[in-house]
Protein backbone atom coordinates (compact mmCIF):
# COMPACT_ATOMS: atom_id res chain seq x y z
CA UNK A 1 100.58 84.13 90.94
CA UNK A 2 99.55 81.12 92.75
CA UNK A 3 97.65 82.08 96.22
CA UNK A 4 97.09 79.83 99.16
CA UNK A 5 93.74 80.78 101.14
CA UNK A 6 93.46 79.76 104.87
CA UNK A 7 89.93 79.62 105.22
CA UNK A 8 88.76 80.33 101.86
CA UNK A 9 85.73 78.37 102.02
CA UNK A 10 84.38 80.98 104.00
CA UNK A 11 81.34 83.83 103.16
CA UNK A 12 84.35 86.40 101.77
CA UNK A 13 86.96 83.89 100.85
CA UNK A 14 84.57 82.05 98.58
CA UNK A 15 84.43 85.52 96.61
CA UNK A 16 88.02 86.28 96.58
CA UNK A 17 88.40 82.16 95.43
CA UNK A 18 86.36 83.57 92.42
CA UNK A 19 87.97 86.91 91.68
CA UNK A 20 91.11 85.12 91.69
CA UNK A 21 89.84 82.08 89.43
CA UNK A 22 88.42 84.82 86.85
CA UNK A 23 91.97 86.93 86.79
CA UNK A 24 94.06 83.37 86.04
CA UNK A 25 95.77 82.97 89.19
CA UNK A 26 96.32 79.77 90.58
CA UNK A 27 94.40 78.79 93.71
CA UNK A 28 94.71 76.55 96.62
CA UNK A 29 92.42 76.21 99.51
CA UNK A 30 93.07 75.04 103.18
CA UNK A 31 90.11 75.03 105.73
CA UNK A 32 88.98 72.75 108.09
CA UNK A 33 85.83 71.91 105.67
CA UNK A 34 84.35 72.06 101.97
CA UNK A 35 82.53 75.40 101.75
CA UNK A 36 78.82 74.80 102.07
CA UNK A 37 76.27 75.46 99.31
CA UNK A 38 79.80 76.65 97.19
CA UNK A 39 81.45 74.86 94.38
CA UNK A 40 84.67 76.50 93.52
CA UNK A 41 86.08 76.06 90.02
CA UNK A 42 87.20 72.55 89.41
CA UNK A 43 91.21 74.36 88.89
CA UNK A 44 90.74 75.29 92.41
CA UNK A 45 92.98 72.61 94.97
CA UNK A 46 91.51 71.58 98.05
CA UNK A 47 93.28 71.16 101.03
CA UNK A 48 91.21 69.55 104.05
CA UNK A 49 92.61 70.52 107.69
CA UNK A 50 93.77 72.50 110.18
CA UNK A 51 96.04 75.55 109.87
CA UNK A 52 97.22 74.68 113.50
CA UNK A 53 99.07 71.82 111.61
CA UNK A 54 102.72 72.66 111.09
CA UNK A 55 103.00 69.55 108.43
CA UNK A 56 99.98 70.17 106.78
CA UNK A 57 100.96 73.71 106.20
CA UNK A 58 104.61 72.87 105.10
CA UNK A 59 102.90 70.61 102.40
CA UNK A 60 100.04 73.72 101.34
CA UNK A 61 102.59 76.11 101.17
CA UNK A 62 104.76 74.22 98.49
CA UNK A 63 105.20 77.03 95.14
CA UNK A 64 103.05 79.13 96.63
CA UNK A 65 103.45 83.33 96.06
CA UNK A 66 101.30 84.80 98.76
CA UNK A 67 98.96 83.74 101.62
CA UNK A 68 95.79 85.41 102.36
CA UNK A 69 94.77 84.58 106.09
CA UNK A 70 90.82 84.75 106.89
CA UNK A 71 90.75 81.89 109.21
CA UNK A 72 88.69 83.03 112.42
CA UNK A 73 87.48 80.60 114.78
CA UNK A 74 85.35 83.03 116.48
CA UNK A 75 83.13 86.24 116.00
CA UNK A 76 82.51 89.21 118.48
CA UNK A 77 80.03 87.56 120.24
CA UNK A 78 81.86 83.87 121.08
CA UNK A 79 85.19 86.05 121.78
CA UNK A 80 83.41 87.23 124.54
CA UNK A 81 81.76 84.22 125.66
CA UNK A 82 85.37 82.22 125.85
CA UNK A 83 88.40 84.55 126.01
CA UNK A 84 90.86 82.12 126.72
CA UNK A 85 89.47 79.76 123.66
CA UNK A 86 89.45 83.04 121.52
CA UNK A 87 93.65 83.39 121.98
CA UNK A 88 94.23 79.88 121.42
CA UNK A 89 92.09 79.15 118.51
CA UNK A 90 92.67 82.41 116.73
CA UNK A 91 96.09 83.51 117.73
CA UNK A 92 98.05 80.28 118.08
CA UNK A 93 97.26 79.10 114.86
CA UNK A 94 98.56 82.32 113.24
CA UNK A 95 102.12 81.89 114.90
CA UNK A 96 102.06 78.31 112.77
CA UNK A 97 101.65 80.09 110.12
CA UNK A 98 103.93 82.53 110.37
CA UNK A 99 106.65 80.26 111.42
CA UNK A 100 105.25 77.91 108.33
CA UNK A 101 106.01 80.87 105.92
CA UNK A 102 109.85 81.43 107.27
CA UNK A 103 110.00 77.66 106.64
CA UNK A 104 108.79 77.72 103.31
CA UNK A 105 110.27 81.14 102.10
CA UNK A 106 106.93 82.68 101.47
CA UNK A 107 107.55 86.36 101.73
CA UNK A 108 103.69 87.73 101.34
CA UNK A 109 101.15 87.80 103.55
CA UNK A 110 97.41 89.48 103.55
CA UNK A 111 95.74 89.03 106.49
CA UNK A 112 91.96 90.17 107.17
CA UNK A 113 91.62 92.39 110.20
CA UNK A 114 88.54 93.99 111.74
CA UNK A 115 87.57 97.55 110.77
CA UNK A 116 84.69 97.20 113.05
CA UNK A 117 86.14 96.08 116.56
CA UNK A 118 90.14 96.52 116.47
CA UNK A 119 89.55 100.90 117.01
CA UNK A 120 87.50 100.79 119.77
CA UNK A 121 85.26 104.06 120.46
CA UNK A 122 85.66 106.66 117.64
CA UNK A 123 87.81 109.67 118.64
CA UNK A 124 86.98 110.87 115.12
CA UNK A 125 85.23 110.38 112.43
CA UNK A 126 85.59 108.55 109.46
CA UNK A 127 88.25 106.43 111.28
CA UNK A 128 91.88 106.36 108.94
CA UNK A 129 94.54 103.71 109.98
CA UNK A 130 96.41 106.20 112.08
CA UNK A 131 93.27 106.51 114.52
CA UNK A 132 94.34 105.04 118.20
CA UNK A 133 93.35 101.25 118.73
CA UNK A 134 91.91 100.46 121.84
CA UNK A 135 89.21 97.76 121.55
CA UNK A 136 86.40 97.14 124.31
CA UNK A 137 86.23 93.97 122.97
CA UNK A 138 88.00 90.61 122.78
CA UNK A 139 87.49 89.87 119.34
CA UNK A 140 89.19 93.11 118.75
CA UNK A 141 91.98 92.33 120.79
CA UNK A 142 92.53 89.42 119.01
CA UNK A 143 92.70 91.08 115.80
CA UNK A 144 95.17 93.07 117.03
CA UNK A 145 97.39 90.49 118.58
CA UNK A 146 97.65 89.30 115.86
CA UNK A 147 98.41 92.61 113.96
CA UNK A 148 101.21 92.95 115.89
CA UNK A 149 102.65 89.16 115.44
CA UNK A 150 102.46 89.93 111.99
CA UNK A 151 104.55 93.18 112.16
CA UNK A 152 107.16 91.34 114.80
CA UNK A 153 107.65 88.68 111.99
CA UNK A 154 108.32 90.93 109.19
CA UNK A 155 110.82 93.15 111.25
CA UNK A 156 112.89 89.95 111.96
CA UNK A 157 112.09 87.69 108.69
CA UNK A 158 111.51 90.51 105.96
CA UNK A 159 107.88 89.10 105.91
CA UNK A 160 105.70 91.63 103.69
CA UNK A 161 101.97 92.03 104.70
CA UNK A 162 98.85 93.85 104.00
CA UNK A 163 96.58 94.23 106.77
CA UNK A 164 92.81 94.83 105.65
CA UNK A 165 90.79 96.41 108.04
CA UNK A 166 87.10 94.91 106.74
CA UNK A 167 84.34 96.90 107.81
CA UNK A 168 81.14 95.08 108.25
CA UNK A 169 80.76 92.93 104.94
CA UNK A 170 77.77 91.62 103.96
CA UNK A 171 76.43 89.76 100.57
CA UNK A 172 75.47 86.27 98.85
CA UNK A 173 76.53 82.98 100.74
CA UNK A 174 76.90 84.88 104.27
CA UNK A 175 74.98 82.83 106.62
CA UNK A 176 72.03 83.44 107.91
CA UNK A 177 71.50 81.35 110.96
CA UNK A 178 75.02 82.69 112.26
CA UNK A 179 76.12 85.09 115.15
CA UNK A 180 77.43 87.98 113.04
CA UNK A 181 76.36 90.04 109.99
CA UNK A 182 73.01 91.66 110.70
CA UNK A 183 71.91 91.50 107.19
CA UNK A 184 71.58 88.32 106.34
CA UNK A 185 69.95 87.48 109.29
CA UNK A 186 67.54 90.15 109.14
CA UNK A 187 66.69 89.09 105.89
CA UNK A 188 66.36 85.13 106.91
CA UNK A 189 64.20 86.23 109.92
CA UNK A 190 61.87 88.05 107.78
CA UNK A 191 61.56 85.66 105.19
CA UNK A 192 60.71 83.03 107.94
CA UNK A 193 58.17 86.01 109.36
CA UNK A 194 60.17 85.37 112.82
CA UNK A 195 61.22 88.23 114.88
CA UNK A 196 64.81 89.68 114.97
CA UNK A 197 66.62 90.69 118.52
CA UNK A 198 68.38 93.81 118.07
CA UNK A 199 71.03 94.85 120.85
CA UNK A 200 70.46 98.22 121.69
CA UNK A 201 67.51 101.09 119.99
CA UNK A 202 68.71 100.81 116.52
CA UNK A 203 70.70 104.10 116.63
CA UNK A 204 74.10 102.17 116.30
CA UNK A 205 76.02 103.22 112.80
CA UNK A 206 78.27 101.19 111.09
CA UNK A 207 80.26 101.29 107.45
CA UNK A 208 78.47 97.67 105.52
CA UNK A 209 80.70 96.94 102.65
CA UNK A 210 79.89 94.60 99.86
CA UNK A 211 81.60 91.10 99.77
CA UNK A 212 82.70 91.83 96.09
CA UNK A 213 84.08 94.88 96.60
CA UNK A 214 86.10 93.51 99.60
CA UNK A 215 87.30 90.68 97.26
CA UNK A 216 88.68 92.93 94.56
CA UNK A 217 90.09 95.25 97.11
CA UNK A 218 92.02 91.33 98.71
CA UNK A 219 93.01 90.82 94.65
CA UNK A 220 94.69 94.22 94.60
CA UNK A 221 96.58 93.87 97.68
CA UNK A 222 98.32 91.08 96.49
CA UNK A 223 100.16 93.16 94.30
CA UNK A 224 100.40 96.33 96.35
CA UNK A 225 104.16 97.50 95.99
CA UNK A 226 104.12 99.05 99.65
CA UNK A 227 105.06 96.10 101.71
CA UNK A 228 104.15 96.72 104.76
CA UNK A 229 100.34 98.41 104.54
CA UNK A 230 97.19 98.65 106.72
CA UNK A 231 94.39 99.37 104.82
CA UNK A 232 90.82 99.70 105.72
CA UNK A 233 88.38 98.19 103.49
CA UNK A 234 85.04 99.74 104.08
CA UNK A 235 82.65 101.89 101.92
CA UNK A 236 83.34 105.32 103.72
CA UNK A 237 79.21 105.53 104.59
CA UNK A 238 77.83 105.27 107.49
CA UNK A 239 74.27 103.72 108.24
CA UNK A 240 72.08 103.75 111.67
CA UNK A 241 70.77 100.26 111.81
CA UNK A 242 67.21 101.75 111.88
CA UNK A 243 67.42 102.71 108.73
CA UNK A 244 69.13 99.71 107.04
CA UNK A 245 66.31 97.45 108.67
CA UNK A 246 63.78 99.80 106.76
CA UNK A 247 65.50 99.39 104.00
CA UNK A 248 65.36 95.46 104.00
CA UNK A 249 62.08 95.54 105.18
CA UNK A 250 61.50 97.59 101.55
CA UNK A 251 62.51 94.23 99.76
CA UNK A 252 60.12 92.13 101.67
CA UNK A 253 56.32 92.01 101.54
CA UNK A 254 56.14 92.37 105.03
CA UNK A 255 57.36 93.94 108.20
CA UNK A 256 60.13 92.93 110.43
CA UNK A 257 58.76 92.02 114.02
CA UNK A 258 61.85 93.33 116.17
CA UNK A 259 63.00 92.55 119.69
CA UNK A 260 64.87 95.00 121.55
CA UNK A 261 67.25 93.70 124.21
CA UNK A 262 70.32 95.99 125.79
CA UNK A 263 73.04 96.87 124.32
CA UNK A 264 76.13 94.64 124.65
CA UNK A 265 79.23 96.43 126.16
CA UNK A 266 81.95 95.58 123.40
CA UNK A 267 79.60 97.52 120.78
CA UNK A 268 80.42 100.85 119.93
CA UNK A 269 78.03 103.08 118.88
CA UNK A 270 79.38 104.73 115.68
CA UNK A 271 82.12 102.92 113.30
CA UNK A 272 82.68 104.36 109.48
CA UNK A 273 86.13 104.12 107.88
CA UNK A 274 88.31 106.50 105.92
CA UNK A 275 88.89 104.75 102.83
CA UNK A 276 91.67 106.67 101.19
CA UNK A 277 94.80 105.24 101.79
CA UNK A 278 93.09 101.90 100.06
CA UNK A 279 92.01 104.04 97.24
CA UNK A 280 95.17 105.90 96.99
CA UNK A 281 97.27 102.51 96.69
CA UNK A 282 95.35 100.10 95.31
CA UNK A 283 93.81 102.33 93.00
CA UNK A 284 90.84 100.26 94.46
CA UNK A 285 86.99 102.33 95.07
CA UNK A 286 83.69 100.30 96.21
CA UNK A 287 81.40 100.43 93.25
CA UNK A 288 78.37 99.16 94.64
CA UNK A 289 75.97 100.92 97.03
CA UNK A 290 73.94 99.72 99.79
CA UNK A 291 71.10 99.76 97.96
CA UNK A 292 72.35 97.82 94.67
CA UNK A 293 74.31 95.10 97.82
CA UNK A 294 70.75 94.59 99.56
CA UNK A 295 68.70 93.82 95.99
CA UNK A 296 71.37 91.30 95.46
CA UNK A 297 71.84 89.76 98.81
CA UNK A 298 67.95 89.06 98.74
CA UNK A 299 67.67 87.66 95.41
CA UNK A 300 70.14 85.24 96.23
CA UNK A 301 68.58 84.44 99.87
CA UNK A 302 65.19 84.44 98.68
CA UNK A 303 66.19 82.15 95.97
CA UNK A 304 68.13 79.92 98.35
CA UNK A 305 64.40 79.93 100.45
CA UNK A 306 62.65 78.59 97.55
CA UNK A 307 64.80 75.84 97.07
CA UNK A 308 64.84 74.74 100.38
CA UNK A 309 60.91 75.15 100.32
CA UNK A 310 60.69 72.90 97.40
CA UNK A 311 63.09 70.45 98.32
């Protein structure tokens, strides 16, 4: 199988570049820049640019079997800031894409969702695929825009797609400094012994999934013989964010100094997936715990520390 990756010089894509490299597939990468801090295997092509770039994308999708889209231009946060900039950046490109693959005669497409924003407030809980979708946020909406594209293209091109619905992933090579993924900048902030702002009292629960166990779950969709799935990709647990801060605090040798600041209004206050449908087609299960994901994510940014220390 040779797999094109729009955007897989990001935090998860670097992971699934590696779970793909270690099964034999063939790998090419487009993003709009070399991943930073990563290396991929030298087997792994490079393709420098942007996926808004009808040529560029004719030429990237040459032989290729499937495309795995996790190209996002924007988080929860900037979606909010700049709605109009959200659509065009994130949903725009993703019609080039789609009209790329009809062009090209690429039939299969996996494209990473949000399991944490596109649902909106939980009717029920764990959330399954068939829960109603009605975000209170724009990065949600997005998501879901997109979604839909997706399903328009492969009622009139006989495009087939997997949808993964990614809870909140966390793990090695996330960054720190960013404005999403609460773990790894929890952990920077107390290895710099600077305070973290939390939005809200720390009662908020989400599902944290482990960026391995979302790149195995990306390998297995590849070959999933249901063509047209929506899967969430989550670890089925939920965890207040009081207690995972206690928890990272555990790996430190000191406390967190927090910040409290409101709540923002696109958060929700409770968001854990039901993970069967992903289990019961892929065959796929999470097989690390939060526990094992934290020990790991801190050896690797505490390591990363030192280095920069030395340097």
């Amino acid at each position: 199988m040779k797999a094109l990756l729009i955007g897989g010089s990001g935090f998860i894509g670097s992971h699934l570049v590696d779970v793909l490299c270690a099964h034999g597939h063939q790998v090419r990468v487009l993003s709009r820049q070399p991943g930073h801090g990563y290396a991929p295997a030298a087997a792994v092509e490079q393709v420098i640019g942007d996926a808004a770039n009808a040529a560029l994308l004719d030429t990237a999708l040459a032989g290729v079997d499937v495309v795995y889209h996790l190209a996002s231009a924007s988080v929860p946060l900037t979606a909010e800031q700049d709605m109009i900039g959200n659509v065009q950046q994130n949903l725009f490109p993703t019609l080039t894409i789609l009209d790329a693959m009809v062009r090209r005669g690429v039939a299969r497409l996996i494209f990473f969702s949000s399991g944490g924003t596109v649902y909106g407030p939980a009717c029920r809980l764990p959330i399954a695929e068939d829960h109603p979708t009605d975000p209170i946020g724009a990065h949600g909406v997005a998501k879901l825009m997109i979604e839909k594209y997706i399903h328009l293209y492969a009622h009139r091109h006989q495009l087939e797609y997997q949808i993964l619905r990614v809870a909140n992933a966390y793990g090695e090579r996330q960054n720190p400094t960013g404005k999403q993924g609460i773990i790894g900048v929890a952990m920077h902030r107390l290895l710099r012994r600077e305070p973290l702002e939390i939005w809200g009292d720390g009662s908020s629960v989400r599902d944290y999934i482990y960026v391995g166990d979302v790149a195995r779950a990306a390998l297995l969709a590849a070959t999933n013989p249901r063509p047209q799935a929506i899967l969430n990709i989550g670890s089925g647990v939920g965890t207040a964010l009081s207690d995972l801060l206690r928890q990272i605090e555990r790996l430190g040798e000191w406390p967190l100094r927090l910040c409290f600041s409101p709540a923002k209004p696109h958060d929700v206050p409770i968001q854990v997936l039901d993970i069967h449908r992903a289990r019961q087609e892929l065959g796929w299960q999470p097989t690390t715990t939060l526990a094992v994901g934290l020990e790991r994510t801190w050896r690797w940014m505490a390591r990363a520390w030192m280095l920069r220390q030395s340097a």
